[in-house]
C-alpha atoms as a PDB file:
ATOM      1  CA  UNK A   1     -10.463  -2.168  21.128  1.00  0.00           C
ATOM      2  CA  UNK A   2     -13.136  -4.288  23.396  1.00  0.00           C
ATOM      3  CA  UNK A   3     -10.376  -7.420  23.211  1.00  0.00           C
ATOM      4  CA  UNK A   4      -7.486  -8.178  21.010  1.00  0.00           C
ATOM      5  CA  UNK A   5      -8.016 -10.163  17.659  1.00  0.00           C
ATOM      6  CA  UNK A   6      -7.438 -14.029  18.930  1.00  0.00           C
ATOM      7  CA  UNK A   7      -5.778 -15.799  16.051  1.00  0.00           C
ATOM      8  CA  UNK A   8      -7.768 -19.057  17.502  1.00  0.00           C
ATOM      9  CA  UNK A   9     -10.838 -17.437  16.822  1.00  0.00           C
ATOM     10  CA  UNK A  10     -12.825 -17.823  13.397  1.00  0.00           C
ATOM     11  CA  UNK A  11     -12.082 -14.875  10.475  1.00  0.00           C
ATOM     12  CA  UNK A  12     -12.847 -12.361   9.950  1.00  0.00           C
ATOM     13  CA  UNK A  13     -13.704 -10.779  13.477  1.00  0.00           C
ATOM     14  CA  UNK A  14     -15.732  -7.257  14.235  1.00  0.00           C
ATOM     15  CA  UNK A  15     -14.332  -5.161  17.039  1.00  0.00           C
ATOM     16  CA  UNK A  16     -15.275  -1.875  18.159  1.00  0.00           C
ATOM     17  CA  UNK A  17     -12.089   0.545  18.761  1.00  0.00           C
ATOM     18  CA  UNK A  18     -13.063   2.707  21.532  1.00  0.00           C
ATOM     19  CA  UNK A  19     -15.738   5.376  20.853  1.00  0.00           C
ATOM     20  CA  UNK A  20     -13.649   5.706  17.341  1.00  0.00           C
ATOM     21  CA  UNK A  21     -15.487   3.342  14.845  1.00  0.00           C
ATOM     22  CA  UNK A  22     -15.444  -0.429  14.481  1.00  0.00           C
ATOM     23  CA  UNK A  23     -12.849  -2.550  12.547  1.00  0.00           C
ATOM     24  CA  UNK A  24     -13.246  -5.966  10.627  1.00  0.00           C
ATOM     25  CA  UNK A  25     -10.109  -7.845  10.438  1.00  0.00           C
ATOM     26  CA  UNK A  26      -9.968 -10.732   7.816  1.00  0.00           C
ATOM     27  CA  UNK A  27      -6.929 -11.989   9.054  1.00  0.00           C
ATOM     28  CA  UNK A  28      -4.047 -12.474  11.282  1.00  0.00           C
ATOM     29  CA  UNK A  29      -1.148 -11.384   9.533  1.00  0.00           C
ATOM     30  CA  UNK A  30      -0.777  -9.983   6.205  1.00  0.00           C
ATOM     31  CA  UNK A  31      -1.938 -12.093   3.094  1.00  0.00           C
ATOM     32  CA  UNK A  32      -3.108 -11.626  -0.554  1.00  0.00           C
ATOM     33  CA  UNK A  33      -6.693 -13.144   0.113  1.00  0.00           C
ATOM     34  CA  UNK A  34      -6.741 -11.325   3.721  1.00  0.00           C
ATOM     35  CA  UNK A  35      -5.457  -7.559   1.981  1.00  0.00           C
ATOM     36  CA  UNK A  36      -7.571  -7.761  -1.169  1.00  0.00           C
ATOM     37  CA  UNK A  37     -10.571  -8.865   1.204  1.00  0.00           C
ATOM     38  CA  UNK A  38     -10.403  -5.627   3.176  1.00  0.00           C
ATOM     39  CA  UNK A  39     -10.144  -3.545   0.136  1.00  0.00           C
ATOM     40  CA  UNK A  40     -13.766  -5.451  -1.377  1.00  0.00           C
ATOM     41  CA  UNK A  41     -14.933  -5.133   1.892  1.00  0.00           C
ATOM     42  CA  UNK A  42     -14.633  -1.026   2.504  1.00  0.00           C
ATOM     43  CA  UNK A  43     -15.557  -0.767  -0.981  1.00  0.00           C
ATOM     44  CA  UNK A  44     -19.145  -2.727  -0.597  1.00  0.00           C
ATOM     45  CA  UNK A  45     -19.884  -0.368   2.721  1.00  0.00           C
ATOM     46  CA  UNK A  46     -18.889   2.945   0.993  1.00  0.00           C
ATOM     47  CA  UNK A  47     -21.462   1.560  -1.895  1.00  0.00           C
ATOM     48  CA  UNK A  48     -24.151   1.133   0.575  1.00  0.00           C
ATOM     49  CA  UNK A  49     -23.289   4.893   2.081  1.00  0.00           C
ATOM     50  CA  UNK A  50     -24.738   4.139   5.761  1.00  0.00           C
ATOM     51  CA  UNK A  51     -25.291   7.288   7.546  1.00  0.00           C
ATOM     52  CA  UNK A  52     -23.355   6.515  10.784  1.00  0.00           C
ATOM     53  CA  UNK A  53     -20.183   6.031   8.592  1.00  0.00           C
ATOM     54  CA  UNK A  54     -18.279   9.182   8.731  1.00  0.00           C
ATOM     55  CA  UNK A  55     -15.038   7.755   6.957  1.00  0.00           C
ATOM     56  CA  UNK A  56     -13.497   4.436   5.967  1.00  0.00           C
ATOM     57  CA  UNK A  57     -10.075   3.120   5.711  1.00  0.00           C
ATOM     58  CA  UNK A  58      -8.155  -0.302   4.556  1.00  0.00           C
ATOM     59  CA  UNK A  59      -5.494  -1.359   6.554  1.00  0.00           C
ATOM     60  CA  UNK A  60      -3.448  -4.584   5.368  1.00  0.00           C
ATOM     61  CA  UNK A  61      -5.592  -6.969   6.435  1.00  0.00           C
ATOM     62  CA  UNK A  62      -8.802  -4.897   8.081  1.00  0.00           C
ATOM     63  CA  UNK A  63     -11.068  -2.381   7.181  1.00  0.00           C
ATOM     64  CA  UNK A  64     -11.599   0.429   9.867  1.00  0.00           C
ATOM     65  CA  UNK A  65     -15.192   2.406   9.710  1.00  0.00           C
ATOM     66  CA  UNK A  66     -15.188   5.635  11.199  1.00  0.00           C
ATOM     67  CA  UNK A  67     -18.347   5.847  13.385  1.00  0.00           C
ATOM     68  CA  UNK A  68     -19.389   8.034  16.707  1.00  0.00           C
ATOM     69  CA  UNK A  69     -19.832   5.164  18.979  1.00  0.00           C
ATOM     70  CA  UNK A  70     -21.484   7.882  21.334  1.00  0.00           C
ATOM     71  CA  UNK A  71     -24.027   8.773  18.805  1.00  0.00           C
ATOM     72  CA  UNK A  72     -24.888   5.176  17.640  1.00  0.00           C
ATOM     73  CA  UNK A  73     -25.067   2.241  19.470  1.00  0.00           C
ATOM     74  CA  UNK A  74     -22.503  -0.703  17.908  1.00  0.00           C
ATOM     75  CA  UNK A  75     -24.929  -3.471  18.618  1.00  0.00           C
ATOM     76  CA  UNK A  76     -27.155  -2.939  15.631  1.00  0.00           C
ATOM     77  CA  UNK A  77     -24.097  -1.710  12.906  1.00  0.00           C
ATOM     78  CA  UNK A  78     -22.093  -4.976  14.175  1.00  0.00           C
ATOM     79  CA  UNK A  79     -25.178  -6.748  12.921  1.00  0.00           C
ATOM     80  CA  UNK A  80     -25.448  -5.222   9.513  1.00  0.00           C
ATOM     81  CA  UNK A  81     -21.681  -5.832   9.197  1.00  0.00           C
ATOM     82  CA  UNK A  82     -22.441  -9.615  10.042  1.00  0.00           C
ATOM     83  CA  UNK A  83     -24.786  -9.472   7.656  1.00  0.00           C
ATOM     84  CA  UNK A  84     -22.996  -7.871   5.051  1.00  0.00           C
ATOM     85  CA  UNK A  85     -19.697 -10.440   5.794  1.00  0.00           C
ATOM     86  CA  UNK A  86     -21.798 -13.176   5.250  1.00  0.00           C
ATOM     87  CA  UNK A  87     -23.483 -12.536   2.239  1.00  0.00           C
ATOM     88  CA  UNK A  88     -20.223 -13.967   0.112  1.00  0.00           C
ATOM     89  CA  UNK A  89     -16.759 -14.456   0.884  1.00  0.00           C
ATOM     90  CA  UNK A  90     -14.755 -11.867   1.018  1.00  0.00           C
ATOM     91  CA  UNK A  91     -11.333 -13.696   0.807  1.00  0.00           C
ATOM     92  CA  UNK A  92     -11.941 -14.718  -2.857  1.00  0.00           C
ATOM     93  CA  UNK A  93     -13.602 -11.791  -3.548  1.00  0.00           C
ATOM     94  CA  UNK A  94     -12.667  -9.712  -6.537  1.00  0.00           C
ATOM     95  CA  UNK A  95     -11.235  -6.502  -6.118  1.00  0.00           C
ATOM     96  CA  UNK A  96     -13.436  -3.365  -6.919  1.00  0.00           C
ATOM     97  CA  UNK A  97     -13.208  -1.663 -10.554  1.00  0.00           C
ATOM     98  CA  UNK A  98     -12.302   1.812 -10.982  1.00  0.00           C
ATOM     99  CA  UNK A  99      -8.528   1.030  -9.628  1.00  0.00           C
ATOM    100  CA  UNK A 100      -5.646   3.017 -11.325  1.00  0.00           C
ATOM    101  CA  UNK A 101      -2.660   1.027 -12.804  1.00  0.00           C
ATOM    102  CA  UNK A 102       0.134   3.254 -12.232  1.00  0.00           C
ATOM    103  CA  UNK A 103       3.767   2.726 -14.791  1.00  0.00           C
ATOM    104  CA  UNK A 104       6.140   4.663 -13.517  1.00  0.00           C
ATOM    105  CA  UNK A 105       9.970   5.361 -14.741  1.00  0.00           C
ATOM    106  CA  UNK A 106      12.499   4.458 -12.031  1.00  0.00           C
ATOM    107  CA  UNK A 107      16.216   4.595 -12.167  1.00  0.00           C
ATOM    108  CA  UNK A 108      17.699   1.522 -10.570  1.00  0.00           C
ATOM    109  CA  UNK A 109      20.919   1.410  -8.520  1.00  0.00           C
ATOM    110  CA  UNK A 110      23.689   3.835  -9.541  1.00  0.00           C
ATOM    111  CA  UNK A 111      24.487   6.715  -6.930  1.00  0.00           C
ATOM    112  CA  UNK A 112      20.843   7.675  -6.856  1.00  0.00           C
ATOM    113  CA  UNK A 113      19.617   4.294  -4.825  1.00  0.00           C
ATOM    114  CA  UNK A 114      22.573   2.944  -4.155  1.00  0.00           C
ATOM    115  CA  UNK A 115      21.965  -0.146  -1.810  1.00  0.00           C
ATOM    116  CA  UNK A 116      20.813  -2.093  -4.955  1.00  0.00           C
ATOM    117  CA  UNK A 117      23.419  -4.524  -5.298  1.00  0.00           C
ATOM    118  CA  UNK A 118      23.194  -4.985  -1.635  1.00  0.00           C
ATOM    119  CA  UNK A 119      19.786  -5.745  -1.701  1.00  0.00           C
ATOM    120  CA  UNK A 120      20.203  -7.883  -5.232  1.00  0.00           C
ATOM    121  CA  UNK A 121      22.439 -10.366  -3.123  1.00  0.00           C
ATOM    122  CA  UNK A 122      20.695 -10.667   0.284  1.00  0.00           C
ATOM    123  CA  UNK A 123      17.484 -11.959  -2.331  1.00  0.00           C
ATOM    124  CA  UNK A 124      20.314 -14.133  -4.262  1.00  0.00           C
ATOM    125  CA  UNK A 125      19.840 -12.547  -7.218  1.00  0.00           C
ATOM    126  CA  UNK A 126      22.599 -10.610  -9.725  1.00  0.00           C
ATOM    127  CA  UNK A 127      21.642  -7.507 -10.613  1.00  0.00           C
ATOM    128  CA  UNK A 128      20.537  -7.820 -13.984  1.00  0.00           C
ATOM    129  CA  UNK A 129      17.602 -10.301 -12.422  1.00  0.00           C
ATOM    130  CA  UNK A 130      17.687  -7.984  -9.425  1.00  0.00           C
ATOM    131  CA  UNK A 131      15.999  -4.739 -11.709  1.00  0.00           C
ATOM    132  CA  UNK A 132      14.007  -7.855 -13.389  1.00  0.00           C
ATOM    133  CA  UNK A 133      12.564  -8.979 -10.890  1.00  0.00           C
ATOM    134  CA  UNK A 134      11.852  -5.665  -9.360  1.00  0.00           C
ATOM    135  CA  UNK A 135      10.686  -3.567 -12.786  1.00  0.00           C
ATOM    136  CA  UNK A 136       8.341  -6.781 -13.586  1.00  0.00           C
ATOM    137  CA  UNK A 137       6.271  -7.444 -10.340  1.00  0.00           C
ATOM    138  CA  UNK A 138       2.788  -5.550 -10.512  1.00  0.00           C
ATOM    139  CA  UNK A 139       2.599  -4.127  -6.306  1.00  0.00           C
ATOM    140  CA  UNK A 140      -0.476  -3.404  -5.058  1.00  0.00           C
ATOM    141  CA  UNK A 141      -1.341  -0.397  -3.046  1.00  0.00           C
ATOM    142  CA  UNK A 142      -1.835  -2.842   0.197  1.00  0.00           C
ATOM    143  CA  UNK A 143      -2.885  -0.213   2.235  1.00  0.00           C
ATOM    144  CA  UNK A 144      -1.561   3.874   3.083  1.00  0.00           C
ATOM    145  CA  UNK A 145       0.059   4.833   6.186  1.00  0.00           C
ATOM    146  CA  UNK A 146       3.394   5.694   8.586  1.00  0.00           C
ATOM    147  CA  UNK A 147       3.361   9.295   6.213  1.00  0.00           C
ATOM    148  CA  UNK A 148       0.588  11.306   4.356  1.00  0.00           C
ATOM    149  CA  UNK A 149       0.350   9.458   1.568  1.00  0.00           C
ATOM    150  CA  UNK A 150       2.663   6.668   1.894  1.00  0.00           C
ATOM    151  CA  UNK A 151       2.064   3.194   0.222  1.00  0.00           C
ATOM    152  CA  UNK A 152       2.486  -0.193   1.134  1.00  0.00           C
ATOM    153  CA  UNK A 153       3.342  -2.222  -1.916  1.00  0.00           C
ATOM    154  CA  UNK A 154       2.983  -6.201  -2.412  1.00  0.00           C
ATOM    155  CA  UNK A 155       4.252  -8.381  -3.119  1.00  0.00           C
ATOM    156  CA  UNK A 156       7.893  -9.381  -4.541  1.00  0.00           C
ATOM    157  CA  UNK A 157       8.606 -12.446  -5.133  1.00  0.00           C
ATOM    158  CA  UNK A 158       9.562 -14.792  -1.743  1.00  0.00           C
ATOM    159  CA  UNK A 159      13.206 -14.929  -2.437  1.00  0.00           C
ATOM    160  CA  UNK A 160      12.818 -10.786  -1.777  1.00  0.00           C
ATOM    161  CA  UNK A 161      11.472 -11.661   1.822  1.00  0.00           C
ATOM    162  CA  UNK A 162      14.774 -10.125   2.914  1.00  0.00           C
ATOM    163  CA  UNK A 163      14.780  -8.109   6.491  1.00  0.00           C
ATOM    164  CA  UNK A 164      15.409  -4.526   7.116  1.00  0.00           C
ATOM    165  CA  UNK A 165      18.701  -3.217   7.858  1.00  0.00           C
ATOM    166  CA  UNK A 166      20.054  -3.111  11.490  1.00  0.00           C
ATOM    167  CA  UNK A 167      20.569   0.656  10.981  1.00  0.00           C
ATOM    168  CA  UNK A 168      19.030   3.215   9.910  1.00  0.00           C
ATOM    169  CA  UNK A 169      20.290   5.415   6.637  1.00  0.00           C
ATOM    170  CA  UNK A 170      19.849   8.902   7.400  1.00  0.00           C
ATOM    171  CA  UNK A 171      17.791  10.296   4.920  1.00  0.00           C
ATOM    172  CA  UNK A 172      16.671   8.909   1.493  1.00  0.00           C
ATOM    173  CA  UNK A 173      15.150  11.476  -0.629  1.00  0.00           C
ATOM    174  CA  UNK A 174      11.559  11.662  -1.987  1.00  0.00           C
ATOM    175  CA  UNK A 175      10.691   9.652  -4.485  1.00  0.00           C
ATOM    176  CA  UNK A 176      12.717   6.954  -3.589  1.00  0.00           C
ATOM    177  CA  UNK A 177      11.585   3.072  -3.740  1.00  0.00           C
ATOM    178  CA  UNK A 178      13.052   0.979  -1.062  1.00  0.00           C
ATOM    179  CA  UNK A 179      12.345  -2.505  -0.322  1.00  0.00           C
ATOM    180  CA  UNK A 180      12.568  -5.318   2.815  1.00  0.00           C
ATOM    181  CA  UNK A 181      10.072  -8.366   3.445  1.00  0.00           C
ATOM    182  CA  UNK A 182       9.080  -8.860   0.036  1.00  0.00           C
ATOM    183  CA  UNK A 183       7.295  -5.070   0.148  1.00  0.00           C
ATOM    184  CA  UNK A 184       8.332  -1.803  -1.738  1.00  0.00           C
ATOM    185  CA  UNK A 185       7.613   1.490   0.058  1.00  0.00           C
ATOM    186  CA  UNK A 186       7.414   4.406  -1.875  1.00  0.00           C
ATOM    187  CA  UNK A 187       8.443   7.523   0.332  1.00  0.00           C
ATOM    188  CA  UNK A 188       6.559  11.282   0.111  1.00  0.00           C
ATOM    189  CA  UNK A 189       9.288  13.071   1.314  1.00  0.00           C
ATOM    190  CA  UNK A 190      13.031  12.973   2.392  1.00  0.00           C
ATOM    191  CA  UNK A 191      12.984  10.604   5.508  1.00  0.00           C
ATOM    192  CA  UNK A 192      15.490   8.279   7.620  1.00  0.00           C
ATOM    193  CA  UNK A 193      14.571   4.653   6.630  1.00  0.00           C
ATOM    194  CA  UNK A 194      15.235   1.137   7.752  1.00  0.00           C
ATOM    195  CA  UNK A 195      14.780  -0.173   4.533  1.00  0.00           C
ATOM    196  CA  UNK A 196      17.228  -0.601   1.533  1.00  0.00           C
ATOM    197  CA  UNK A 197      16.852   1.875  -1.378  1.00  0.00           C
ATOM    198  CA  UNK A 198      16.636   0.271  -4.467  1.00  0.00           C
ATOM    199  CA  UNK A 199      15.191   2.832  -6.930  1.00  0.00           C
ATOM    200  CA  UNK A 200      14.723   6.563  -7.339  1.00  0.00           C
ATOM    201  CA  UNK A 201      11.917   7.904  -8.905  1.00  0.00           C
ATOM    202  CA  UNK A 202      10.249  11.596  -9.673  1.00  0.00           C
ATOM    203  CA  UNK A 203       6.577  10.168  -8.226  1.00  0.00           C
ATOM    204  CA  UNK A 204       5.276  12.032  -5.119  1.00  0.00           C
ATOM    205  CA  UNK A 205       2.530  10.309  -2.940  1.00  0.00           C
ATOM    206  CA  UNK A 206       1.560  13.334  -1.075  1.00  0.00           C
ATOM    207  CA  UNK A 207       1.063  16.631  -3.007  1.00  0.00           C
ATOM    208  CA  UNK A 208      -0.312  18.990  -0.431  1.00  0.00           C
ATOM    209  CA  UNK A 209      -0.991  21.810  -2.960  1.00  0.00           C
ATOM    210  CA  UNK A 210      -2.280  19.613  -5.281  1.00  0.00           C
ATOM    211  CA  UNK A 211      -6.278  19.427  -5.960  1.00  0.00           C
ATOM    212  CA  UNK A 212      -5.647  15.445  -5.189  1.00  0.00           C
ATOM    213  CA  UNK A 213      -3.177  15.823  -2.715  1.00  0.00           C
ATOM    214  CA  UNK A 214      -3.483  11.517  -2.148  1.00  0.00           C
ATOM    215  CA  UNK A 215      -3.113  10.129  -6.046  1.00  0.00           C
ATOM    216  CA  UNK A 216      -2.432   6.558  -4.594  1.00  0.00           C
ATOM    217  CA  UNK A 217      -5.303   4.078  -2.539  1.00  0.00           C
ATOM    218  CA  UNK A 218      -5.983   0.694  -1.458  1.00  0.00           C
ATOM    219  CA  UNK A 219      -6.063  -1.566  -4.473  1.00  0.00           C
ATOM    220  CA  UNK A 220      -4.321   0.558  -6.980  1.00  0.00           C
ATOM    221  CA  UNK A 221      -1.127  -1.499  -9.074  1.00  0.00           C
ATOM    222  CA  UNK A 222       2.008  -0.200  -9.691  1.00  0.00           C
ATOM    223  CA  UNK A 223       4.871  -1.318 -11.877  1.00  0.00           C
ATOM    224  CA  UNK A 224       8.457   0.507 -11.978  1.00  0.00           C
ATOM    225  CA  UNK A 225       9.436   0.598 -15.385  1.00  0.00           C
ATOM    226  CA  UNK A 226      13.291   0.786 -15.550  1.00  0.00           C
ATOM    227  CA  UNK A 227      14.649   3.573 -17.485  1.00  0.00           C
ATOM    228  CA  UNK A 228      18.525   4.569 -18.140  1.00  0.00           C
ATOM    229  CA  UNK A 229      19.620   8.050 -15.651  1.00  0.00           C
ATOM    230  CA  UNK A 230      19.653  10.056 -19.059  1.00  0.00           C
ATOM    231  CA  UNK A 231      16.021   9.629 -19.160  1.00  0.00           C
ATOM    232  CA  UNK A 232      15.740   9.528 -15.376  1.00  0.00           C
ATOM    233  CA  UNK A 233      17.298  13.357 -15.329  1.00  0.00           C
ATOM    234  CA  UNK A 234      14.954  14.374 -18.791  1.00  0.00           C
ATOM    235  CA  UNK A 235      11.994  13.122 -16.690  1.00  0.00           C
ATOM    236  CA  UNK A 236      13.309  15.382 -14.129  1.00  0.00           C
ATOM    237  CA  UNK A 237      13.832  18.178 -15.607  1.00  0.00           C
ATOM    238  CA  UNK A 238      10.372  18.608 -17.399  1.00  0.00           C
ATOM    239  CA  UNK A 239       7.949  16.834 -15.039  1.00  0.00           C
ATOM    240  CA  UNK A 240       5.949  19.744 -12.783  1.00  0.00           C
ATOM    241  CA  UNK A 241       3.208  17.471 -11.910  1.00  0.00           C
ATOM    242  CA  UNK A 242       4.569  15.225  -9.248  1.00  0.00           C
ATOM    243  CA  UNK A 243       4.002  11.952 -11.714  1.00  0.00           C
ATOM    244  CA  UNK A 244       7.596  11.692 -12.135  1.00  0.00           C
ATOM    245  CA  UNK A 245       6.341  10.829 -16.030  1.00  0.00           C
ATOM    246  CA  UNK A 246       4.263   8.082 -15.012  1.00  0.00           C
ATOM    247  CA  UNK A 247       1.370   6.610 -17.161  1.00  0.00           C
ATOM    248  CA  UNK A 248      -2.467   5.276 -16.221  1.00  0.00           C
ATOM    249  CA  UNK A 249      -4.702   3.504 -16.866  1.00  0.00           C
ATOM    250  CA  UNK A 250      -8.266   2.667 -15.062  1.00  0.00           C
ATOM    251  CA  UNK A 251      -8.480  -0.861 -14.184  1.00  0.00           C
ATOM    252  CA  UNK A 252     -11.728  -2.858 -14.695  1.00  0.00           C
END
C-alpha cells in the first residue's frame, strides 16, 4: 500500500495497493457496521460495472478493487470512489438483496467434534445452552479467505469471544464448524486448526468440480440447525451434492 491505514485518521480511507488495485477500508478492526459496509460498498461498484475494475473482493472490514494501476491512473478512480463514499453512509447502509440464507444440519459434540464441551465451558455455558446458543445465532458470511472457499462467520454472542487454543489439533475433517473469538469457520477440506471444533457437518465450501465451485459470499447467513447423529449419518449417506442437506432461501 502507499501508507498504512492510521486508526487516527477519519473512516473510511482509499489506498492504492501497489500496481494491484485500490482498497477502501471502513474501519479499523472488525465490526458489524464496518463488515456489512464493505459488503454495500463492493456491491454499489459492481452495479456501476466501471471498466478499469477487473475484479472485486470484501474483506472484513474493506473492499479491495482489482484495477491495473499501470493502465489507469488512481488519481481520477480515487475520485469517483470519494464520490461514490460520500453519496450516503455506508456504515448504516443496508446490505444488498439477492443474499442466500443457508440452514444447514450439524451434529454437535459427540466423537465427531469433540472439543464441544470444552468450548461450552471456556464461554460459561452448559452444553445444552452451548448447541443453543450455537444452532440459534444467524452468522454472516463476513468475508472468504485463508482456503478456496473458506468463510468467516459472525458473530456469536460476546460470552463466545473465547481465544484459540495454544496448540494446534492435527487435522479436523471437512465439513467441520469450529469456533474462537466469537466467529465460526467452516473448513473446505481436512486441515490442522487452531480453533476448537464444535460441529460436524456434510457442507463443502469449495467444490472444484462443481459448476459453482464457491456456493458461499460476502453477506450470505447461515444457521446450523442441530440434528441427532442418526440423521447426521442419513444425511451422509444420501447427500452427493456437497449441501450436506442444507436448505435456501434468497434473502430480500
Amino acid at each position: 500500500m502507499t501508507e498504512h491505514a492510521d486508526p487516527s485518521k477519519t473512516w473510511p480511507q482509499i489506498k492504492t495497493v501497489g500496481l494491484a488495485g485500490i482498497i477502501v477500508t471502513f474501519s479499523a478492526e472488525l465490526s458489524e457496521p464496518g463488515n456489512r459496509a464493505a459488503i454495500a460498498f463492493r456491491a454499489a461498484v459492481v452495479a456501476l460495472e466501471w471498466p478499469e475494475v477487473e475484479e472485486s473482493n470484501s474483506t472484513l472490514v474493506s473492499t479491495f478493487l482489482r484495477i491495473d494501476l499501470s493502465r489507469f491512473r488512481p488519481e481520477p478512480i480515487v475520485e469517483r470512489l470519494q464520490g461514490l463514499i460520500t453519496s450516503q453512509d455506508w456504515l448504516s447502509a443496508p446490505l444488498p438483496s439477492g443474499r442466500t440464507l443457508w440452514r444447514v444440519p450439524t451434529l454437535f459434540g459427540t466423537d465427531r467434534a469433540p472439543q464441544l464441551a470444552e468450548a461450552s465451558e471456556l464461554a460459561g455455558r452448559s452444553i445444552a445452552d452451548a448447541i443453543a446458543d450455537l444452532s440459534t445465532t444467524t452468522m454472516r458470511v463476513l468475508t472468504i479467505g485463508f482456503a478456496p472457499g473458506q468463510p468467516y462467520l459472525g458473530t456469536l454472542p460476546d460470552h463466545w469471544n473465547i481465544p484459540r487454543q495454544t496448540s494446534i489439533t492435527p487435522n479436523v475433517p471437512a465439513g467441520s464448524l469450529v469456533t474462537a473469538v466469537s466467529q465460526f469457520c467452516l473448513f473446505p477440506y481436512d486441515t490442522p486448526t487452531g480453533w476448537r471444533h464444535v460441529g460436524a457437518t456434510g457442507f463443502l465450501s469449495f467444490r472444484p468440480n462443481s459448476e459453482d465451485p464457491f456456493p458461499l459470499s460476502p453477506g450470505d447467513e447461515m444457521i446450523f440447525d442441530p440434528v441427532s447423529e442418526a440423521e447426521f449419518q442419513r444425511i451422509e449417506g444420501t447427500d452427493q451434492t456437497g449441501n450436506g442437506g442444507a436448505q435456501t432461501e434468497v434473502l430480500t
